[in-house]
PDB file of N, CA and C in Angstrom:
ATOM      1  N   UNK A   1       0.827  -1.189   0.000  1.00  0.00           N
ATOM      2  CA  UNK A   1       0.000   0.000   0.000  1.00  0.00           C
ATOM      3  C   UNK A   1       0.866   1.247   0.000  1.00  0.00           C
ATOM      4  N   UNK A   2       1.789   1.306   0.714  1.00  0.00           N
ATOM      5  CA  UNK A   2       2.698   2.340   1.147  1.00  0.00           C
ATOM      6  C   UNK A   2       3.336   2.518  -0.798  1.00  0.00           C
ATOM      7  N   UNK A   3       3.717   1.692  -1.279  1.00  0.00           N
ATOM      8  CA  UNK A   3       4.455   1.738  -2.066  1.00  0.00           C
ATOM      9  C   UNK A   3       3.388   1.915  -3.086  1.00  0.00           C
ATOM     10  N   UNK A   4       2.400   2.018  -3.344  1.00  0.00           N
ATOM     11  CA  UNK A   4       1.130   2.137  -4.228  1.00  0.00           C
ATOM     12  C   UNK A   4       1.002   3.789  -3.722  1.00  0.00           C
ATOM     13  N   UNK A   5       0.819   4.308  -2.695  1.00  0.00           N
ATOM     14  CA  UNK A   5       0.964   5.702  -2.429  1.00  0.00           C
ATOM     15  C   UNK A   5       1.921   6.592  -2.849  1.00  0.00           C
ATOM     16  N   UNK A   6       3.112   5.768  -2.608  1.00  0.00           N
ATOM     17  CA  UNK A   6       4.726   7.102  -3.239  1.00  0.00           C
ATOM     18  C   UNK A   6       4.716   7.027  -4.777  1.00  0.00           C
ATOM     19  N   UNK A   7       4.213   5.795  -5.411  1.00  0.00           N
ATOM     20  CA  UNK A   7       3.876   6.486  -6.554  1.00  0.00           C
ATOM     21  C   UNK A   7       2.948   6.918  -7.463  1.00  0.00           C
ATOM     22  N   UNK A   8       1.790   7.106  -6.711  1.00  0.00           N
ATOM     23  CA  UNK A   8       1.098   8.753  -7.124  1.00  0.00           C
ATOM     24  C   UNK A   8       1.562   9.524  -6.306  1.00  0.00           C
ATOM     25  N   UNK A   9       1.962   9.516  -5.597  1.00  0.00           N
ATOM     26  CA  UNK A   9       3.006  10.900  -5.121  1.00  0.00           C
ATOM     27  C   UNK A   9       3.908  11.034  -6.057  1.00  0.00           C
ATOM     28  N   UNK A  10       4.635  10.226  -6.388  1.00  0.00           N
ATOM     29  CA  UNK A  10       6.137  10.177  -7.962  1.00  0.00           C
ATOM     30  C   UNK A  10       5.316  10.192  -8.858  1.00  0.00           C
ATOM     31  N   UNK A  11       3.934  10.573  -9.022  1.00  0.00           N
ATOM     32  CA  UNK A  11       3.481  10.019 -10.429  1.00  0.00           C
ATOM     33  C   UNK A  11       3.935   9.045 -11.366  1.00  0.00           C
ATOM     34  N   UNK A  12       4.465   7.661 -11.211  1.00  0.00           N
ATOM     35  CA  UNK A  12       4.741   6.627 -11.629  1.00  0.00           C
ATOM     36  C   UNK A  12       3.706   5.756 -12.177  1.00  0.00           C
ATOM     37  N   UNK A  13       3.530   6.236 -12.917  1.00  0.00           N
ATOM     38  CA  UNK A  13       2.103   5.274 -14.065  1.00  0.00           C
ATOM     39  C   UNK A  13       2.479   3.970 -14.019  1.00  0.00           C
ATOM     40  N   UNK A  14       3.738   3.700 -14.884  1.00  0.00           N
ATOM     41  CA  UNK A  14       4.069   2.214 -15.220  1.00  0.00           C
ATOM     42  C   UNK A  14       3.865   1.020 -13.775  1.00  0.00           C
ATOM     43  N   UNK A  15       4.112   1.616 -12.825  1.00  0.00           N
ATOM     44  CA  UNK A  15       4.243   0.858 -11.241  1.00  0.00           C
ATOM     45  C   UNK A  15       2.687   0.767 -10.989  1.00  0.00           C
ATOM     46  N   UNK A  16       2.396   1.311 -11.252  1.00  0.00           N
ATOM     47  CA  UNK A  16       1.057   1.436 -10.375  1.00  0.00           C
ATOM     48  C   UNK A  16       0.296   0.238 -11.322  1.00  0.00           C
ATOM     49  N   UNK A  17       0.424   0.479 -12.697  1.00  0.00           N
ATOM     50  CA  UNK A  17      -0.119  -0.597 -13.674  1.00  0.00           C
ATOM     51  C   UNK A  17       0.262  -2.091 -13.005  1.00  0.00           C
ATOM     52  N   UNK A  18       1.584  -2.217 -13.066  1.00  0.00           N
ATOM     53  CA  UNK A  18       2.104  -3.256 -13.006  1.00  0.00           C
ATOM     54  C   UNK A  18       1.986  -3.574 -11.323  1.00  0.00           C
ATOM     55  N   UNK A  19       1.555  -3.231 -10.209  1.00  0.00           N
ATOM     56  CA  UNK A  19       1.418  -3.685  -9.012  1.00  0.00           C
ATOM     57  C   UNK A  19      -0.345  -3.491  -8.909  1.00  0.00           C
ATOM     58  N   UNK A  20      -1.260  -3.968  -9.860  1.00  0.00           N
ATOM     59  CA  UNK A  20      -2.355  -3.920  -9.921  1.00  0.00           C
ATOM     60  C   UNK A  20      -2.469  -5.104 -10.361  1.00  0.00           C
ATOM     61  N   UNK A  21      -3.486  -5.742 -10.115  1.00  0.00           N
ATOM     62  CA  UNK A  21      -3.918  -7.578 -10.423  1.00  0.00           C
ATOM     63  C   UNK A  21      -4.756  -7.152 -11.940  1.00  0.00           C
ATOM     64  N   UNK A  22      -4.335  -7.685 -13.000  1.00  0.00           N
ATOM     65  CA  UNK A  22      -4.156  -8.077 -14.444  1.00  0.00           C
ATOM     66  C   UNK A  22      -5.939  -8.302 -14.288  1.00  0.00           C
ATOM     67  N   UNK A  23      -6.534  -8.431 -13.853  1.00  0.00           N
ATOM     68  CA  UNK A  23      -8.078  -9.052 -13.924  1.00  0.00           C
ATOM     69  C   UNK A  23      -8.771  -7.942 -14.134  1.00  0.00           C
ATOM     70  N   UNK A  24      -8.294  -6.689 -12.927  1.00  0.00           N
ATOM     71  CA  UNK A  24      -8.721  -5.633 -12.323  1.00  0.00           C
ATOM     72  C   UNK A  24      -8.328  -4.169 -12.984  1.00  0.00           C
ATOM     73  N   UNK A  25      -6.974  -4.372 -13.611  1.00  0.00           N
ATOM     74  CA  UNK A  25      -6.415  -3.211 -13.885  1.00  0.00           C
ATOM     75  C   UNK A  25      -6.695  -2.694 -15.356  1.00  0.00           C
ATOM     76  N   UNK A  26      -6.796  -1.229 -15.330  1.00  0.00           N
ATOM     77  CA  UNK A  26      -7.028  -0.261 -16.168  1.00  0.00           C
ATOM     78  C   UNK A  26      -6.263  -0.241 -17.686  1.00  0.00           C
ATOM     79  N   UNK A  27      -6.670   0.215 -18.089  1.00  0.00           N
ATOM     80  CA  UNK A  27      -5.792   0.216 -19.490  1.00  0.00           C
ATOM     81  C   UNK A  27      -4.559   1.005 -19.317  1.00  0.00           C
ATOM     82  N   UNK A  28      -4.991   2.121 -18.866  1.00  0.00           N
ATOM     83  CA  UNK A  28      -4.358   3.272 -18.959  1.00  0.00           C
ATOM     84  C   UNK A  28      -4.306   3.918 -17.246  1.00  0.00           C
ATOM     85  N   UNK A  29      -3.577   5.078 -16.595  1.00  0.00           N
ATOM     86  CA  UNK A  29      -3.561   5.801 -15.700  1.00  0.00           C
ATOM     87  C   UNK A  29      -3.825   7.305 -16.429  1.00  0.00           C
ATOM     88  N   UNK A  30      -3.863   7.312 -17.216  1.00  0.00           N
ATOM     89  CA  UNK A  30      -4.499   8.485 -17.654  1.00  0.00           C
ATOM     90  C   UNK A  30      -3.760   9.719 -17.866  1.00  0.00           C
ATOM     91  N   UNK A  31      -3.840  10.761 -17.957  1.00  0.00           N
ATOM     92  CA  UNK A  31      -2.911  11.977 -17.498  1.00  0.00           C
ATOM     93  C   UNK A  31      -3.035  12.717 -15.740  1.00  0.00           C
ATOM     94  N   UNK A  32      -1.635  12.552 -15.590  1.00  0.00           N
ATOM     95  CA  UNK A  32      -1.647  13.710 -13.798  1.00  0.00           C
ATOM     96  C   UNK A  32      -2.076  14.748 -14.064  1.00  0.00           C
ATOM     97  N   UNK A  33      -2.672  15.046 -13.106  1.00  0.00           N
ATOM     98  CA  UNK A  33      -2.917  16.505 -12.687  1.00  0.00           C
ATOM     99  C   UNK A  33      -1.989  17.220 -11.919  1.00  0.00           C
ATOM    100  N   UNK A  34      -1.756  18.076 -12.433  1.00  0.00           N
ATOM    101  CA  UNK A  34      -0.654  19.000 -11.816  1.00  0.00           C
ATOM    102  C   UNK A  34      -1.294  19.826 -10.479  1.00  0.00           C
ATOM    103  N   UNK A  35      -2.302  20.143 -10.701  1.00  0.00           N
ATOM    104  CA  UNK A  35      -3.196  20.968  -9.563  1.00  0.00           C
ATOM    105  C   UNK A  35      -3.692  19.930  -7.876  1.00  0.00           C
ATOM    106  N   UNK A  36      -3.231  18.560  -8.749  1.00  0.00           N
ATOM    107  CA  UNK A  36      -3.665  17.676  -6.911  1.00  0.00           C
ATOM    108  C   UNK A  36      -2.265  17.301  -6.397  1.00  0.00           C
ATOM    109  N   UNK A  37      -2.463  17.158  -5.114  1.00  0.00           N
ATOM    110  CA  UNK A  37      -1.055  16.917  -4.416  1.00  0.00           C
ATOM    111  C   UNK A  37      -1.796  16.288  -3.071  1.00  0.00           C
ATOM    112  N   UNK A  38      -0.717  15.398  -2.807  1.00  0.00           N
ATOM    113  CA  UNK A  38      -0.801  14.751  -2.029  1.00  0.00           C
ATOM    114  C   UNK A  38       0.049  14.875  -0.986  1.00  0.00           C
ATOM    115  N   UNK A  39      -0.397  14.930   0.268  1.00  0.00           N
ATOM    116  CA  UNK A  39      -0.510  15.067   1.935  1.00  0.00           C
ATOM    117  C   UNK A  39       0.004  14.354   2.809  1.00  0.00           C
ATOM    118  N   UNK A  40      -0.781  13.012   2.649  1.00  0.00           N
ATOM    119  CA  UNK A  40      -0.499  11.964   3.418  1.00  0.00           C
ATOM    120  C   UNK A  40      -0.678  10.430   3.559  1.00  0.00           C
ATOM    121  N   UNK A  41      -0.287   9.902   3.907  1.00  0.00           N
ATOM    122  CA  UNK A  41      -1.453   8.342   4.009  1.00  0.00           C
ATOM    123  C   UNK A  41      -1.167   7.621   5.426  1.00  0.00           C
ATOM    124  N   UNK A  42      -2.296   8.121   6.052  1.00  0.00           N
ATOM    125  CA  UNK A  42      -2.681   7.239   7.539  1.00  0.00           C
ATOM    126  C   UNK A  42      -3.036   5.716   7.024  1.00  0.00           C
ATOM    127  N   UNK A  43      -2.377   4.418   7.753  1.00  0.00           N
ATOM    128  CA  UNK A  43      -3.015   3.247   7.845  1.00  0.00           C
ATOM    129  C   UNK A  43      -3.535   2.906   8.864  1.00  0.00           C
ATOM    130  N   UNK A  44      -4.675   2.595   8.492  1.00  0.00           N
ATOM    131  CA  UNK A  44      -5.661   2.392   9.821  1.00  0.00           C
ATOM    132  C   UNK A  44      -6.410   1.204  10.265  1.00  0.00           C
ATOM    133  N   UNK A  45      -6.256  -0.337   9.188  1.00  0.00           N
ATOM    134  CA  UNK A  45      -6.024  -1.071   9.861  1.00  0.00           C
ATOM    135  C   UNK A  45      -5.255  -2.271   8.387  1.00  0.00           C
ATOM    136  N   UNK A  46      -4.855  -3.247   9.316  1.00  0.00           N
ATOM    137  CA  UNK A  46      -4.125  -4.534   8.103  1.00  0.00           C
ATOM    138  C   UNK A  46      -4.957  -5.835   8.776  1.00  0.00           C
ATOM    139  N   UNK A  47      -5.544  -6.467   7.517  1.00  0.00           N
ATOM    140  CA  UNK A  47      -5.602  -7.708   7.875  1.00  0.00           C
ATOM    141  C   UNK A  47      -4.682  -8.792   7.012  1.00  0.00           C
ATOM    142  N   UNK A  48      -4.267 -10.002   7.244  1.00  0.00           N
ATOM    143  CA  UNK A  48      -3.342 -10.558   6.933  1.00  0.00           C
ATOM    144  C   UNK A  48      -2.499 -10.163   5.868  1.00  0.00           C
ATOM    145  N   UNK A  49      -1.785 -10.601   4.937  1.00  0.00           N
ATOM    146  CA  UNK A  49      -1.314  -9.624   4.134  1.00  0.00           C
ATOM    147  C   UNK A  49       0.773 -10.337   4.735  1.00  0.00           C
ATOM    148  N   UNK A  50       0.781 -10.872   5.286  1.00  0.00           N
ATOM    149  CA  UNK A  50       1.703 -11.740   6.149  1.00  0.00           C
ATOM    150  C   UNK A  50       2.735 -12.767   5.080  1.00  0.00           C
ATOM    151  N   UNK A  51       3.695 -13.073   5.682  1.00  0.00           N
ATOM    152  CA  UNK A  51       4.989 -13.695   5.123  1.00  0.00           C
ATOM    153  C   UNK A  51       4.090 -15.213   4.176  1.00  0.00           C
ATOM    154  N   UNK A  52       3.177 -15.973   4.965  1.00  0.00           N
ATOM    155  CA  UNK A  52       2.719 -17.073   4.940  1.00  0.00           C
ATOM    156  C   UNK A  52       1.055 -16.775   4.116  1.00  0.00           C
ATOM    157  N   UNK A  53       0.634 -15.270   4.098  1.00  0.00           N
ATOM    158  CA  UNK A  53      -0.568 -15.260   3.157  1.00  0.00           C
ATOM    159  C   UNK A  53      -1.061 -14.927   1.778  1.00  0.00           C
ATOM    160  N   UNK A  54      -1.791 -15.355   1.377  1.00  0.00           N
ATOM    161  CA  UNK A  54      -1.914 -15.238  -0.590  1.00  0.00           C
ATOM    162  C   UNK A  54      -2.582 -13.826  -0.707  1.00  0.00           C
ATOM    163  N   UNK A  55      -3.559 -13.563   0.991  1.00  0.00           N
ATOM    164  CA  UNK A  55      -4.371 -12.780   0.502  1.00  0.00           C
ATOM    165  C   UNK A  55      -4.115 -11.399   1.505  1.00  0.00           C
ATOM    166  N   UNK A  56      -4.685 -10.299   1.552  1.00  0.00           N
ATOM    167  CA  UNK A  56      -4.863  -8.962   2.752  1.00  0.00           C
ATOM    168  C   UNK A  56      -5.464  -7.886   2.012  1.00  0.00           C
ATOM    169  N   UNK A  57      -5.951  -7.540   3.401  1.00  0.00           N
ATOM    170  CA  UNK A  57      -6.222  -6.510   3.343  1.00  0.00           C
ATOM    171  C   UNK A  57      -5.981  -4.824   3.944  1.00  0.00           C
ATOM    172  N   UNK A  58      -6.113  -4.049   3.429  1.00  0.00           N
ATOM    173  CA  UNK A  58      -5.407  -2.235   4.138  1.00  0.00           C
ATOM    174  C   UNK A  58      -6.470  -1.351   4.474  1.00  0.00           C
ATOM    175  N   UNK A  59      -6.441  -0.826   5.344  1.00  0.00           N
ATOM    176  CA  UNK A  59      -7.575   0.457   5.241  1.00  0.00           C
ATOM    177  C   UNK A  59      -7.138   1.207   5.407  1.00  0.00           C
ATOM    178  N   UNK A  60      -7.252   2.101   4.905  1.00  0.00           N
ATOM    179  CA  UNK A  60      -6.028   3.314   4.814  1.00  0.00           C
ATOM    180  C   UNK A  60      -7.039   5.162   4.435  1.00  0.00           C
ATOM    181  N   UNK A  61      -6.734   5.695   5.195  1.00  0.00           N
ATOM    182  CA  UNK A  61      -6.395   7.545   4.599  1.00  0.00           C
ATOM    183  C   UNK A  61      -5.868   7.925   4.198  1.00  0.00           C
ATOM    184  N   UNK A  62      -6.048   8.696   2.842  1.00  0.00           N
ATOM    185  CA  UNK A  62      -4.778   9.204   1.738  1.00  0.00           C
ATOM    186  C   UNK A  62      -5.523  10.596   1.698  1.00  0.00           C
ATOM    187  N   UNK A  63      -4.547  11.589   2.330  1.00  0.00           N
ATOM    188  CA  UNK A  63      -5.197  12.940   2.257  1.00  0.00           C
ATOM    189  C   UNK A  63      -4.653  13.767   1.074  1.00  0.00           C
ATOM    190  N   UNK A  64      -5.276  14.565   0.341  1.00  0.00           N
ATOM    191  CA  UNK A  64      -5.037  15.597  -0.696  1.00  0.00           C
ATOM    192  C   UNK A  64      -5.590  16.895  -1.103  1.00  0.00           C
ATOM    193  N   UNK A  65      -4.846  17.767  -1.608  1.00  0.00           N
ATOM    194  CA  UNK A  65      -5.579  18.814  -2.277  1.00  0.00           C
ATOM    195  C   UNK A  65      -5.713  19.071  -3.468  1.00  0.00           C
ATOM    196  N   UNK A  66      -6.394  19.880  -3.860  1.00  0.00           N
ATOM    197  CA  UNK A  66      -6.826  19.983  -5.387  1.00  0.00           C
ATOM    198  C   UNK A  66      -6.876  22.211  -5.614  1.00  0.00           C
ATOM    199  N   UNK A  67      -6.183  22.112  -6.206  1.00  0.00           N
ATOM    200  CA  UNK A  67      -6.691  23.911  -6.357  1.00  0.00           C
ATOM    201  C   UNK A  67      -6.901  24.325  -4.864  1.00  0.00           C
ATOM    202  N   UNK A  68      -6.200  24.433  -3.944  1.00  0.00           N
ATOM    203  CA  UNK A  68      -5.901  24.493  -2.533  1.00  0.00           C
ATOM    204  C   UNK A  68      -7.740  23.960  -1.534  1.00  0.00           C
ATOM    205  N   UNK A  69      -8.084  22.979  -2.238  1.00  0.00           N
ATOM    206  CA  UNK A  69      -9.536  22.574  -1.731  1.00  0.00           C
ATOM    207  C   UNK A  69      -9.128  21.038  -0.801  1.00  0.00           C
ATOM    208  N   UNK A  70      -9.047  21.138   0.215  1.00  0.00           N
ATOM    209  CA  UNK A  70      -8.582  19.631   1.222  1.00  0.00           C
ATOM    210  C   UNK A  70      -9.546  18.089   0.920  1.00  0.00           C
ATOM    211  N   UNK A  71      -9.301  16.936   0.887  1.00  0.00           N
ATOM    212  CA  UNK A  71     -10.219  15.942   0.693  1.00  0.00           C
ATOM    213  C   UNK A  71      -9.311  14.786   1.028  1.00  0.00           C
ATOM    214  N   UNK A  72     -10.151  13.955   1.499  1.00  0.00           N
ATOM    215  CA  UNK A  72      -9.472  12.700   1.833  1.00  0.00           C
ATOM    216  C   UNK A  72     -10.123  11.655   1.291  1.00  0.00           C
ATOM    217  N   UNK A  73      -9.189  10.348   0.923  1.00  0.00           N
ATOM    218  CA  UNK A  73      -9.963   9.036   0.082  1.00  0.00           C
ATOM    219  C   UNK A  73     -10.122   7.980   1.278  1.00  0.00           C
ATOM    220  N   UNK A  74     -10.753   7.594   1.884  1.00  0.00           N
ATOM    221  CA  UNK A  74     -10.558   6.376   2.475  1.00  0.00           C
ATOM    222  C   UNK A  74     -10.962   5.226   1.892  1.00  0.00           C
ATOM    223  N   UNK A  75     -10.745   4.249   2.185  1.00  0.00           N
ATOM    224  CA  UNK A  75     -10.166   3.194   1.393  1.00  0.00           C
ATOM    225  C   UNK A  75     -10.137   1.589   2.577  1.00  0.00           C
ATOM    226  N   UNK A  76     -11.047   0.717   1.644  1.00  0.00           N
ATOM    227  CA  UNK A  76     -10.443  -0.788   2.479  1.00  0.00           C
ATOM    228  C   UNK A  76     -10.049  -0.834   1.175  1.00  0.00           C
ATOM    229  N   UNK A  77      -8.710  -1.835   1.148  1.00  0.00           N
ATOM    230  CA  UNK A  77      -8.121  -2.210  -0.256  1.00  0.00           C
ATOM    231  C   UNK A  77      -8.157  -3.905  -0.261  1.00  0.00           C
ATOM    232  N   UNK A  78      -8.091  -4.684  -0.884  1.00  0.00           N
ATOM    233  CA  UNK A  78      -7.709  -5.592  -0.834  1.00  0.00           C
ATOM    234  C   UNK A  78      -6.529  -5.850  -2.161  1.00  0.00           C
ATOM    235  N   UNK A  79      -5.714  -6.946  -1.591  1.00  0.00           N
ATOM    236  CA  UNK A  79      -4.299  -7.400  -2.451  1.00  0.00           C
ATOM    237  C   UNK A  79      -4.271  -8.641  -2.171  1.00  0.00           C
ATOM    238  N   UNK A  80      -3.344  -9.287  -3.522  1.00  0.00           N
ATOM    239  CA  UNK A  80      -3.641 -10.874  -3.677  1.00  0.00           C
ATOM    240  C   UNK A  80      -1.786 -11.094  -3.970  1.00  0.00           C
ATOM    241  N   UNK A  81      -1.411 -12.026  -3.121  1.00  0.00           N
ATOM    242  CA  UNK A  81       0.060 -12.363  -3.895  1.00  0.00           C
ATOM    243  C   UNK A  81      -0.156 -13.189  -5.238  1.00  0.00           C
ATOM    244  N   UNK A  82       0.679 -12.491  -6.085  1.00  0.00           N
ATOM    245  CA  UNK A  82       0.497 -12.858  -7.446  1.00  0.00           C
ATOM    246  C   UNK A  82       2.015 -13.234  -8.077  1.00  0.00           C
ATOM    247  N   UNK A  83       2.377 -14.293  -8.494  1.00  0.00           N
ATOM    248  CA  UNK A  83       3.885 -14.396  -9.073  1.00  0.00           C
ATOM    249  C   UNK A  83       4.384 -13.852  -8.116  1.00  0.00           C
ATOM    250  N   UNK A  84       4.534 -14.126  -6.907  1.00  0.00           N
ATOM    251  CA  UNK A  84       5.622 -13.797  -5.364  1.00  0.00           C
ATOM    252  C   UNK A  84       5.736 -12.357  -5.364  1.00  0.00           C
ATOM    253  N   UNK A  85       4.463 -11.416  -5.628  1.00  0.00           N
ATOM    254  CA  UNK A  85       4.854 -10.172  -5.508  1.00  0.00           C
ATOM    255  C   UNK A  85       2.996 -10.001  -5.290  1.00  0.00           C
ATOM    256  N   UNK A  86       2.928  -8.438  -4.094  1.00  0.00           N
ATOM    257  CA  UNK A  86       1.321  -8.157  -3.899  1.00  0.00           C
ATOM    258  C   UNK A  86       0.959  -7.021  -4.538  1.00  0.00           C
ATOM    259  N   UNK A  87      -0.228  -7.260  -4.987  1.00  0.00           N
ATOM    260  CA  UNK A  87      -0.994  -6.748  -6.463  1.00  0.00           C
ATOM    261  C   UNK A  87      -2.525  -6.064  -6.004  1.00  0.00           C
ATOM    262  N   UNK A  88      -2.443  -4.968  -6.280  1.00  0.00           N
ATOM    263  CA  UNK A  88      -3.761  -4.325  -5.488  1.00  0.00           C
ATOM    264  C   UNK A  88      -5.049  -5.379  -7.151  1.00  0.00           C
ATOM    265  N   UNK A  89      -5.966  -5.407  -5.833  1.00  0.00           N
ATOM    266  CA  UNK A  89      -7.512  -5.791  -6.818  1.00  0.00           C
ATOM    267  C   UNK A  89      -8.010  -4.970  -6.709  1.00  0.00           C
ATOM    268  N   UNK A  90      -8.525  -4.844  -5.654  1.00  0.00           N
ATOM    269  CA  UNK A  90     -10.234  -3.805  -5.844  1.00  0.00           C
ATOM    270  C   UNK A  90      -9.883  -3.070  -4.102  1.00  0.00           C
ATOM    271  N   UNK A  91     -10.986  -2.327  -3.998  1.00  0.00           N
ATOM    272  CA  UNK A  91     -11.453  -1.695  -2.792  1.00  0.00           C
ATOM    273  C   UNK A  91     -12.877  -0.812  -2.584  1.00  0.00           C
ATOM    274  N   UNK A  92     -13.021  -0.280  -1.684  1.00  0.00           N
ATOM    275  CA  UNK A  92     -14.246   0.493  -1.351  1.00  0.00           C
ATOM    276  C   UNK A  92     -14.061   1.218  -0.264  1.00  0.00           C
ATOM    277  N   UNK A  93     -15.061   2.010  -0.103  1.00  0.00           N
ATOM    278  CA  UNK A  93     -15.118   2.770   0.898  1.00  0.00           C
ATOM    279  C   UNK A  93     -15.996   2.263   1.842  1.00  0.00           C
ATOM    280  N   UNK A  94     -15.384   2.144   3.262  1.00  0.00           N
ATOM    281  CA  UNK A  94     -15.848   1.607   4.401  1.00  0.00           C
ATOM    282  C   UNK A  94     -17.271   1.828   4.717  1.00  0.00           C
ATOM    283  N   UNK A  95     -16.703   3.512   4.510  1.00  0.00           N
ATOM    284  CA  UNK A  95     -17.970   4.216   5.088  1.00  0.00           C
ATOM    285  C   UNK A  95     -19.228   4.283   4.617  1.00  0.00           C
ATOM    286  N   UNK A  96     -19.476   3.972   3.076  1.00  0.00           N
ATOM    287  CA  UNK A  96     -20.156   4.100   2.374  1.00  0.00           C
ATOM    288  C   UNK A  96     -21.284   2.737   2.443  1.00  0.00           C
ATOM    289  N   UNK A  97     -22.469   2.676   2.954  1.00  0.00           N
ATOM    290  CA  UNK A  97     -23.292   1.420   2.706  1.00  0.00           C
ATOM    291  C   UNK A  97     -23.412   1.190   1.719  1.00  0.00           C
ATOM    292  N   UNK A  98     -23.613   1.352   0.845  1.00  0.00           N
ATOM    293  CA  UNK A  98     -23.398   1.043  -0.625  1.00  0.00           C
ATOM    294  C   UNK A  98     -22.170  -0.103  -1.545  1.00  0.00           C
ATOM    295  N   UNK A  99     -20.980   0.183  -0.138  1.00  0.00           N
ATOM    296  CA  UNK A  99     -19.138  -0.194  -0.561  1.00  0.00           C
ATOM    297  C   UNK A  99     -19.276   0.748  -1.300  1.00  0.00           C
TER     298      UNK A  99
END
């Protein structure tokens, strides 16, 4: 997760593609925006995700601004070890009944 954060902070397209699960992932990352910047990322909780597991999960706060306007993403993520390396799938928002 941490390393899925520094690069949209580095704006690193190619990483972000390639540490995304092939089922799930986008064609493209699109073009950066120069006007958002990023703050921070609180983790707020882990479930397995461990030396011995295939699977985990992150919940995490990633704070940002946009045109000096504050917003935060929260986030449960889930990741799958894939070829001995972990690969974001999907996520949602906790808070949201909906996911």
């Amino acid at each position: 997760m941490r390393a899925r954060y520094s690069a949209f902070v580095q704006e690193k397209p190619d990483f972000l593609l390639a540490s995304w699960h092939p089922d799930h992932r986008p064609e493209s990352m699109g073009e950066s925006d120069p006007s958002h910047t990023w703050l921070g990322l609180e983790i707020l909780d882990v479930v397995g995700g461990g030396a011995f597991d295939n699977v985990g999960e992150v919940e995490f706060t990633a704070r940002f601004s946009v045109r000096g306007e504050f917003f935060e993403l929260h986030e449960r993520s889930s990741f799958e070890r894939l070829g001995g390396s972990w690969v974001y799938v999907d996520g949602y928002d906790p808070g949201n009944p909906n996911g």
